[in-house]
Protein backbone atom coordinates (compact mmCIF):
# COMPACT_ATOMS: atom_id res chain seq x y z
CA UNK A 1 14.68 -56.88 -50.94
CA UNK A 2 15.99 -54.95 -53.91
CA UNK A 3 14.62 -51.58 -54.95
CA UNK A 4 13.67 -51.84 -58.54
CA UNK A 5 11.17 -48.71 -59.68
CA UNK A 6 8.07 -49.27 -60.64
CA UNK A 7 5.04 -47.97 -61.47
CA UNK A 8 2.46 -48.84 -58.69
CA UNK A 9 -0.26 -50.88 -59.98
CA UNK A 10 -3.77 -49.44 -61.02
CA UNK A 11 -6.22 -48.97 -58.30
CA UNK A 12 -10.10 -49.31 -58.50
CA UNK A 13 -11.37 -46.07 -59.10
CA UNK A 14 -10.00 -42.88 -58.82
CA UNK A 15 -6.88 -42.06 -56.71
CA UNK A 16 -5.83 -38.76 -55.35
CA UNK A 17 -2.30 -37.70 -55.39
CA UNK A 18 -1.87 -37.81 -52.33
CA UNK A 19 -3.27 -41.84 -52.83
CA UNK A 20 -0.64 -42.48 -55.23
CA UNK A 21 2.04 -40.95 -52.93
CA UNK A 22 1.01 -42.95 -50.16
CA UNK A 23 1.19 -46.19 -52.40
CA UNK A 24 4.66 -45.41 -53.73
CA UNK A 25 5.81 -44.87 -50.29
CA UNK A 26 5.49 -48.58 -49.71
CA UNK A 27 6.94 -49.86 -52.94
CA UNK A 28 9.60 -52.31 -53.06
CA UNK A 29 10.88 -54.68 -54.86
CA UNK A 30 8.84 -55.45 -58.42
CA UNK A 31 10.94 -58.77 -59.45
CA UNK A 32 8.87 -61.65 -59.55
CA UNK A 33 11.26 -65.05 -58.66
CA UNK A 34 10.91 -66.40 -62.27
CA UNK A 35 9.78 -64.60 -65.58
CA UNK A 36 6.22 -64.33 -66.02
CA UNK A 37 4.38 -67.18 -68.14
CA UNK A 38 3.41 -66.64 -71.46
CA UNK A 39 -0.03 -65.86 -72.80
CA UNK A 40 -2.79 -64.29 -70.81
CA UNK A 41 -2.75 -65.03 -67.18
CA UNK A 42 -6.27 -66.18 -64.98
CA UNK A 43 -6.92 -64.79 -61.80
CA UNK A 44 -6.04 -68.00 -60.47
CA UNK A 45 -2.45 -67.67 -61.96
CA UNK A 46 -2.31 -64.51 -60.29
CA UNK A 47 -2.96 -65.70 -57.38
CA UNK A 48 -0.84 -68.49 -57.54
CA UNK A 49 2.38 -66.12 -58.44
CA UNK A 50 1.62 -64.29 -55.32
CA UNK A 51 1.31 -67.28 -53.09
CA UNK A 52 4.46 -68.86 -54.20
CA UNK A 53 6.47 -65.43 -53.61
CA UNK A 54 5.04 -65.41 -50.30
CA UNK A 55 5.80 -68.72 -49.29
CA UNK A 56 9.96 -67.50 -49.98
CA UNK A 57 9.66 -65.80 -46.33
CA UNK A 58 9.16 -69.26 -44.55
CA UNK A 59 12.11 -70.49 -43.44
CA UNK A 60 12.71 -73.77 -41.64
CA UNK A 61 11.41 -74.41 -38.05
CA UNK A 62 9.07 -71.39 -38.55
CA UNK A 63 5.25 -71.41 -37.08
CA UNK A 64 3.40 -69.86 -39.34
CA UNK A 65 -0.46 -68.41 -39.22
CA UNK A 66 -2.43 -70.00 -41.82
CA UNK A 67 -4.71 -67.85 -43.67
CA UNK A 68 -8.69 -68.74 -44.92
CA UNK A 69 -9.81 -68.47 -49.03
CA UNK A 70 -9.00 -68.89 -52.86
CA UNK A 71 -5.61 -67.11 -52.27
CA UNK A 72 -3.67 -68.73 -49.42
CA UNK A 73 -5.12 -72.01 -51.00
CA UNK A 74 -2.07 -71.75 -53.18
CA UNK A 75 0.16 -70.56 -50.54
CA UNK A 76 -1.23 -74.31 -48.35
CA UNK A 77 -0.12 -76.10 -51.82
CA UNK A 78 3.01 -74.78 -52.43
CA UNK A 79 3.69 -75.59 -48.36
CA UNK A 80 3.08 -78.91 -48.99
CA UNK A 81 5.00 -79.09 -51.88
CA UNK A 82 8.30 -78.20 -50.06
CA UNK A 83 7.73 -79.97 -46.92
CA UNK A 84 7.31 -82.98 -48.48
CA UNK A 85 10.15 -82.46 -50.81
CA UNK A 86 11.76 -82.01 -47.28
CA UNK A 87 12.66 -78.30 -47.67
CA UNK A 88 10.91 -76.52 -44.88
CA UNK A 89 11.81 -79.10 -41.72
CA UNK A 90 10.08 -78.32 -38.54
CA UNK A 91 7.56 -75.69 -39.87
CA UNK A 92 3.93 -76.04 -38.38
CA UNK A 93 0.87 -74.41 -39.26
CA UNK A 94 -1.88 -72.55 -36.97
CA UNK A 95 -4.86 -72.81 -39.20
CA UNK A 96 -7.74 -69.80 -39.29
CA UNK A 97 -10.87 -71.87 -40.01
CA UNK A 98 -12.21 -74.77 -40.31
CA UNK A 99 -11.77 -75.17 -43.92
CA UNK A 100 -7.86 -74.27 -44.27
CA UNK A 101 -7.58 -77.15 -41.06
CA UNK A 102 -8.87 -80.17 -43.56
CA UNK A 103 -6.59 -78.55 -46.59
CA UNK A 104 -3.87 -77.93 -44.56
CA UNK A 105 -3.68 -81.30 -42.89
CA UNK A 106 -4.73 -82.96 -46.51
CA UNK A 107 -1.59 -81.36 -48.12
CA UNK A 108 0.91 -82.90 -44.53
CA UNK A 109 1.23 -79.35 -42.66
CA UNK A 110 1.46 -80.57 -39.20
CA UNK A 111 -0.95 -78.01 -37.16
CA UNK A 112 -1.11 -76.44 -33.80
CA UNK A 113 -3.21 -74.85 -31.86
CA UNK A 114 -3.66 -70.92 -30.80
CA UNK A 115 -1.77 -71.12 -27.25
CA UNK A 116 -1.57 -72.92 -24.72
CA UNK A 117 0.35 -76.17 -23.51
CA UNK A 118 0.32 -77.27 -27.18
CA UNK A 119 0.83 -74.01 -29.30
CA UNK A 120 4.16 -72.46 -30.67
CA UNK A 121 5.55 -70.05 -28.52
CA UNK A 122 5.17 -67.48 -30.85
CA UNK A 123 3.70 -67.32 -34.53
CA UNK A 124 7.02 -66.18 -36.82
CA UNK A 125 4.51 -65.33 -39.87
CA UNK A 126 1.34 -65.41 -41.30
CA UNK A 127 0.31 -65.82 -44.80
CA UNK A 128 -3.13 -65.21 -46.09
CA UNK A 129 -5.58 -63.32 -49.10
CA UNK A 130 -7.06 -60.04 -48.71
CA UNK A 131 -10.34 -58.25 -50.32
CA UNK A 132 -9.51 -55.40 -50.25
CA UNK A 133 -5.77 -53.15 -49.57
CA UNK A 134 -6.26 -49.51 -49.62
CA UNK A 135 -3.21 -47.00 -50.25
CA UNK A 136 -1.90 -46.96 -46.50
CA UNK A 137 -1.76 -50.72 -46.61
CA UNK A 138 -5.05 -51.06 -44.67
CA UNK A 139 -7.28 -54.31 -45.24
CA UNK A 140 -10.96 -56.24 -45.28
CA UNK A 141 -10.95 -59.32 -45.22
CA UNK A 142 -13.56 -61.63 -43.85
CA UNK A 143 -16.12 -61.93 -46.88
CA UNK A 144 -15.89 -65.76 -46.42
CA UNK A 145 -16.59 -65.50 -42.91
CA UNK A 146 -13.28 -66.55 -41.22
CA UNK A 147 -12.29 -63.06 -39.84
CA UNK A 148 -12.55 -63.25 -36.04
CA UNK A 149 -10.20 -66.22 -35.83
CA UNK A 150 -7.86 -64.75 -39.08
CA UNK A 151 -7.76 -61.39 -37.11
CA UNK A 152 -6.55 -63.42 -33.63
CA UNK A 153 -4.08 -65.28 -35.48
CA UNK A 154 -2.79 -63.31 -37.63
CA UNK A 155 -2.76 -60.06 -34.86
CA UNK A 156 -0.74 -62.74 -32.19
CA UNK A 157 2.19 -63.01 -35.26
CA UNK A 158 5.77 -61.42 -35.65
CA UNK A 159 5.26 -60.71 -39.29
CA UNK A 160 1.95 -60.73 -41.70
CA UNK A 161 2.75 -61.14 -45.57
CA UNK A 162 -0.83 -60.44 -47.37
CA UNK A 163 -1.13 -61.88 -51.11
CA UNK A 164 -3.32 -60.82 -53.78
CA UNK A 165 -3.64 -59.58 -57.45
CA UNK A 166 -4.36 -56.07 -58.37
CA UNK A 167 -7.74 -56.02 -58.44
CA UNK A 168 -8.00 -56.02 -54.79
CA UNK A 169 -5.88 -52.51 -54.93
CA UNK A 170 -8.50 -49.96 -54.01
CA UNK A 171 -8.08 -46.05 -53.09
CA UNK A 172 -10.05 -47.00 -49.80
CA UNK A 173 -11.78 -50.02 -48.29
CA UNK A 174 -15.59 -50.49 -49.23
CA UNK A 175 -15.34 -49.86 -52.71
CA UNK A 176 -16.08 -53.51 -54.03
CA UNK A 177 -18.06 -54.99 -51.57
CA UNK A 178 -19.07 -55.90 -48.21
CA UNK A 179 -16.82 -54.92 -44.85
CA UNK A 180 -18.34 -57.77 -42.87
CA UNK A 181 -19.35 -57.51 -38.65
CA UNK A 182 -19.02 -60.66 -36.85
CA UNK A 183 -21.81 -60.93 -34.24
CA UNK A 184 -23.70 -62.90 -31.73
CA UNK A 185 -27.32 -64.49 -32.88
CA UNK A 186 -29.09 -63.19 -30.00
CA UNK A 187 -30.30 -60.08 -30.55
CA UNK A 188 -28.77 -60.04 -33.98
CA UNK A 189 -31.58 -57.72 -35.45
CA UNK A 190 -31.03 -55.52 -32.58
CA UNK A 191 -27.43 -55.49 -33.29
CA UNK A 192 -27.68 -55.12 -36.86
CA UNK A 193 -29.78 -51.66 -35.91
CA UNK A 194 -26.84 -50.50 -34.06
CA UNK A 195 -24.71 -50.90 -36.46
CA UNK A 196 -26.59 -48.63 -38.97
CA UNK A 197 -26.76 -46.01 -36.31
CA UNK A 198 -22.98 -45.74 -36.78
CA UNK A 199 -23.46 -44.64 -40.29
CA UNK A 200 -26.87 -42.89 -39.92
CA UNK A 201 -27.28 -40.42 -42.34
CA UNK A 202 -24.62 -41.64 -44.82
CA UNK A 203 -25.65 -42.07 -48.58
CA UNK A 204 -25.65 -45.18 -50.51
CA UNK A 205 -24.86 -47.15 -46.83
CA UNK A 206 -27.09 -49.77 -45.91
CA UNK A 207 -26.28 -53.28 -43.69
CA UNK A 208 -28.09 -56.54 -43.88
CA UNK A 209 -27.47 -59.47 -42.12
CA UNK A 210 -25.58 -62.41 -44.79
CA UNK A 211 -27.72 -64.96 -45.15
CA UNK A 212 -27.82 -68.47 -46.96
CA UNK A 213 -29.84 -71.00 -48.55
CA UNK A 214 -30.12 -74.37 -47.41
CA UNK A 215 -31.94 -77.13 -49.66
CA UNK A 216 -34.98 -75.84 -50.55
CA UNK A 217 -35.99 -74.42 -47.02
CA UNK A 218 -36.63 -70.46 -46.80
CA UNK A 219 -32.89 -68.23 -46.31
CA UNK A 220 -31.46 -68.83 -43.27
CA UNK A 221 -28.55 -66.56 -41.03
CA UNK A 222 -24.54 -67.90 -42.15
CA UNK A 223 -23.15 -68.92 -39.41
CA UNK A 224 -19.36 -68.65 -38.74
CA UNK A 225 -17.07 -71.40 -37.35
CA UNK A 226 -17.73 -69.75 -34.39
CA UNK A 227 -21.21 -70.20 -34.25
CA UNK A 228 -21.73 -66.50 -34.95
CA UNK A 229 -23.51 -64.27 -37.32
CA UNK A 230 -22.11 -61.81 -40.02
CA UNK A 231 -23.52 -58.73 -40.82
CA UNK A 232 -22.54 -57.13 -43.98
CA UNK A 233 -22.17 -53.16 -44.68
CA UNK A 234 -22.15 -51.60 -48.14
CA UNK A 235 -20.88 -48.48 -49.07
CA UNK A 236 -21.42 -46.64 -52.63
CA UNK A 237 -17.54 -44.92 -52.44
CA UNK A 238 -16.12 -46.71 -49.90
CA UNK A 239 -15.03 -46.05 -46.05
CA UNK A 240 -14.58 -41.98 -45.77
CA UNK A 241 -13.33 -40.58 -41.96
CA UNK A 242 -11.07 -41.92 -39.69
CA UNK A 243 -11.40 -45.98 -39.59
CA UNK A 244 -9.82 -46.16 -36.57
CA UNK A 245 -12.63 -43.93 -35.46
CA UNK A 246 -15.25 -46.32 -37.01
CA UNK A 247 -13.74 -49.27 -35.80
CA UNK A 248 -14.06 -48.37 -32.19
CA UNK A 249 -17.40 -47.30 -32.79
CA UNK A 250 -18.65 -50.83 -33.95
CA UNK A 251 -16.60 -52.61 -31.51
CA UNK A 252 -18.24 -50.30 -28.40
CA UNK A 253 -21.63 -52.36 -29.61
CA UNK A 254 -22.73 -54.79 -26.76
CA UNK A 255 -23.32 -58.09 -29.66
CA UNK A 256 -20.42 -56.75 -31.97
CA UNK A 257 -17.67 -59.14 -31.33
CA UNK A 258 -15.11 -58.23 -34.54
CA UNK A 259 -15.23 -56.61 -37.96
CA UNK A 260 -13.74 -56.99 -41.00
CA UNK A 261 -11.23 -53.91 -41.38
CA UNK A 262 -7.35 -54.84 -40.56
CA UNK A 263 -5.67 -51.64 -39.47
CA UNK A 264 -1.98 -51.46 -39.29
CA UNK A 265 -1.52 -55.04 -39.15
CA UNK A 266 0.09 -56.38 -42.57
CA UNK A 267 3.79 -55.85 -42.49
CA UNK A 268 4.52 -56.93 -46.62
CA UNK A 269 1.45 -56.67 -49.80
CA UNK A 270 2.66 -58.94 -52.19
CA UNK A 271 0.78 -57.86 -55.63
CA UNK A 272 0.59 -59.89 -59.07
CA UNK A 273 0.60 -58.08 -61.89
CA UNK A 274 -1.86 -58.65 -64.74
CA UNK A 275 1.52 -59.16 -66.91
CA UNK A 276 2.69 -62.01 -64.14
CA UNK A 277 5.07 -59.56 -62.04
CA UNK A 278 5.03 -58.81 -58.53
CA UNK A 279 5.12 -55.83 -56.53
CA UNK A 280 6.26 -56.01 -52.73
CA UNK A 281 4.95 -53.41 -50.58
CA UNK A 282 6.42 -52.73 -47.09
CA UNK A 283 4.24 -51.41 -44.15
CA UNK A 284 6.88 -48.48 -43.07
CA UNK A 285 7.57 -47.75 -39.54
C-alpha cells in the first residue's frame, strides 16, 4: 500500500497527544480506488466505500470469515457482485450469524462451516463492521448480538480487515454505547451482578441485561443465535485501565462465556471519510 500523508480522521471526543500519535502510527495509505462521489455522502455511502475497498484484499480461491451488520452487508453485495461476474473463482464464505448465512447464500457465496471434515483448512481473511476502534486499533463489536461466533471466526483467520466510517473512531472503547457480555440464561441475574462487581465503584457505569419486545407481551431477554443472553455495560467516558486486565476479569465469571472488546485482533481499519476518502490503518507488529 502506498504511503500518502494524511491527516488522521476526527475522533469522538477529546484525544490526547499521545492518542493522536498512536493513531498516526497506523496510518497508511489515504487513496480511495475511485474519486469520491459528488454531493453529500449518507452513512450508508460511507459504508459502502469502505466495504468495496475491503473486498480488493480477496483474491481468488480465498476462504474468507464473513462478518454480521449494516457494514459487511455491503462487503456480502459487492462479493456477489464479482463472483457472479466470475471474478473471485473458488472463494467461500464462513458466515458469523444467522442473518449474514441467508444474505450470504441469497447473494451465491457458497458457505462452509467452522472446522471440521467440511471447513477450509484455514480462513485467509475476514471482513466485517466495527462499533467502535479506539487509537491502538482495539474494537467492540457485538451490539447486534453476533459476537461470540464473529470473535471465533474471525480470531481462527490469517488476516482481519475491519470497515467502517469515522464516526466509529473513538479515543477509547465505551464512549458511544454499549460493550456487550455474552452469557448463559441460567443464573443470568446472578451473572449480571458479577459483572458490576468488576466495575464497583466506577462513576457513570451501570449494566443491564438487553432486552426485547415481542408483540404486545411484557419485555423479554434477546437471545443470541446461540441461545444465549447479552448483557450490556455503559460507561460515561469510556473503558479507562488496562482492557486486557478487564477482559480477563469478565471472562474469570462462571456464566460469562465472551464479551464484546476485540484486543489485538484486526490486522487493517479501513476508514471512509465524510468527503468519500479512505484511510487504511495497519495493526503494526
Amino acid at each position: 500500500m502506498g504511503s500518502a500523508a494524511t491527516s488522521p480522521p476526527p475522533l469522538l471526543g477529546k484525544l490526547t497527544q499521545e492518542d493522536s500519535k498512536r493513531v498516526a502510527a497506523h496510518m497508511g495509505s489515504a487513496a480511495g480506488p475511485s474519486p469520491p462521489p459528488s454531493g453529500k455522502l449518507t452513512q450508508e455511502d460511507l459504508k459502502r466505500v469502505a466495504a468495496h475497498r475491503a473486498v480488493e484484499f480477496v483474491e481468488p480461491g480465498m476462504a474468507l470469515g464473513l462478518g454480521t451488520g449494516s457494514t459487511a452487508a455491503h462487503a456480502l453485495d459487492r462479493l456477489g457482485d464479482l463472483l457472479r461476474a466470475g471474478a473471485l473463482p473458488g472463494v467461500t464464505g464462513v458466515p458469523t450469524s444467522l442473518k449474514t448465512e441467508l444474505h450470504a447464500s441469497r447473494v451465491g457465496i457458497p458457505l462452509l462451516p467452522l472446522g471440521g471434515d467440511r471447513g477450509p483448512p484455514r480462513i485467509h481473511l475476514s471482513i466485517d463492521g466495527a462499533d467502535e476502534v479506539d487509537p491502538d486499533l482495539n474494537l467492540v463489536k457485538g451490539r447486534g448480538g453476533s459476537l461470540l461466533r464473529e470473535k471465533m471466526i474471525e480470531g481462527a483467520g490469517d488476516k482481519f480487515v475491519v470497515i467502517v466510517d469515522e464516526s466509529k473512531l473513538v479515543p477509547r472503547l465505551g464512549c458511544t454505547g454499549a460493550v456487550p457480555v455474552e452469557v448463559i440464561p441460567f443464573g443470568a441475574p446472578h451473572t449480571l451482578g458479577l459483572i458490576r462487581k468488576v466495575f464497583d465503584g466506577l462513576p457513570g457505569f451501570h449494566a443491564r441485561l438487553r432486552m426485547v419486545k415481542k408483540d404486545a407481551e411484557e419485555d423479554t431477554p434477546f437471545v443470541t443465535d446461540n441461545g444465549n443472553y447479552i448483557v450490556e455495560m455503559f460507561f460515561d467516558d469510556g473503558i479507562h485501565g488496562d482492557l486486557h486486565d478487564i477482559s480477563d476479569q469478565l471472562l474469570r465469571i462462571t456464566g460469562v462465556i465472551e464479551h464484546g472488546m476485540f484486543l489485538g485482533m484486526a490486522t487493517t481499519i479501513i476508514v471512509a471519510n465524510k468527503d468519500g476518502t479512505v484511510t487504511v490503518m495497519e495493526k503494526k507488529d
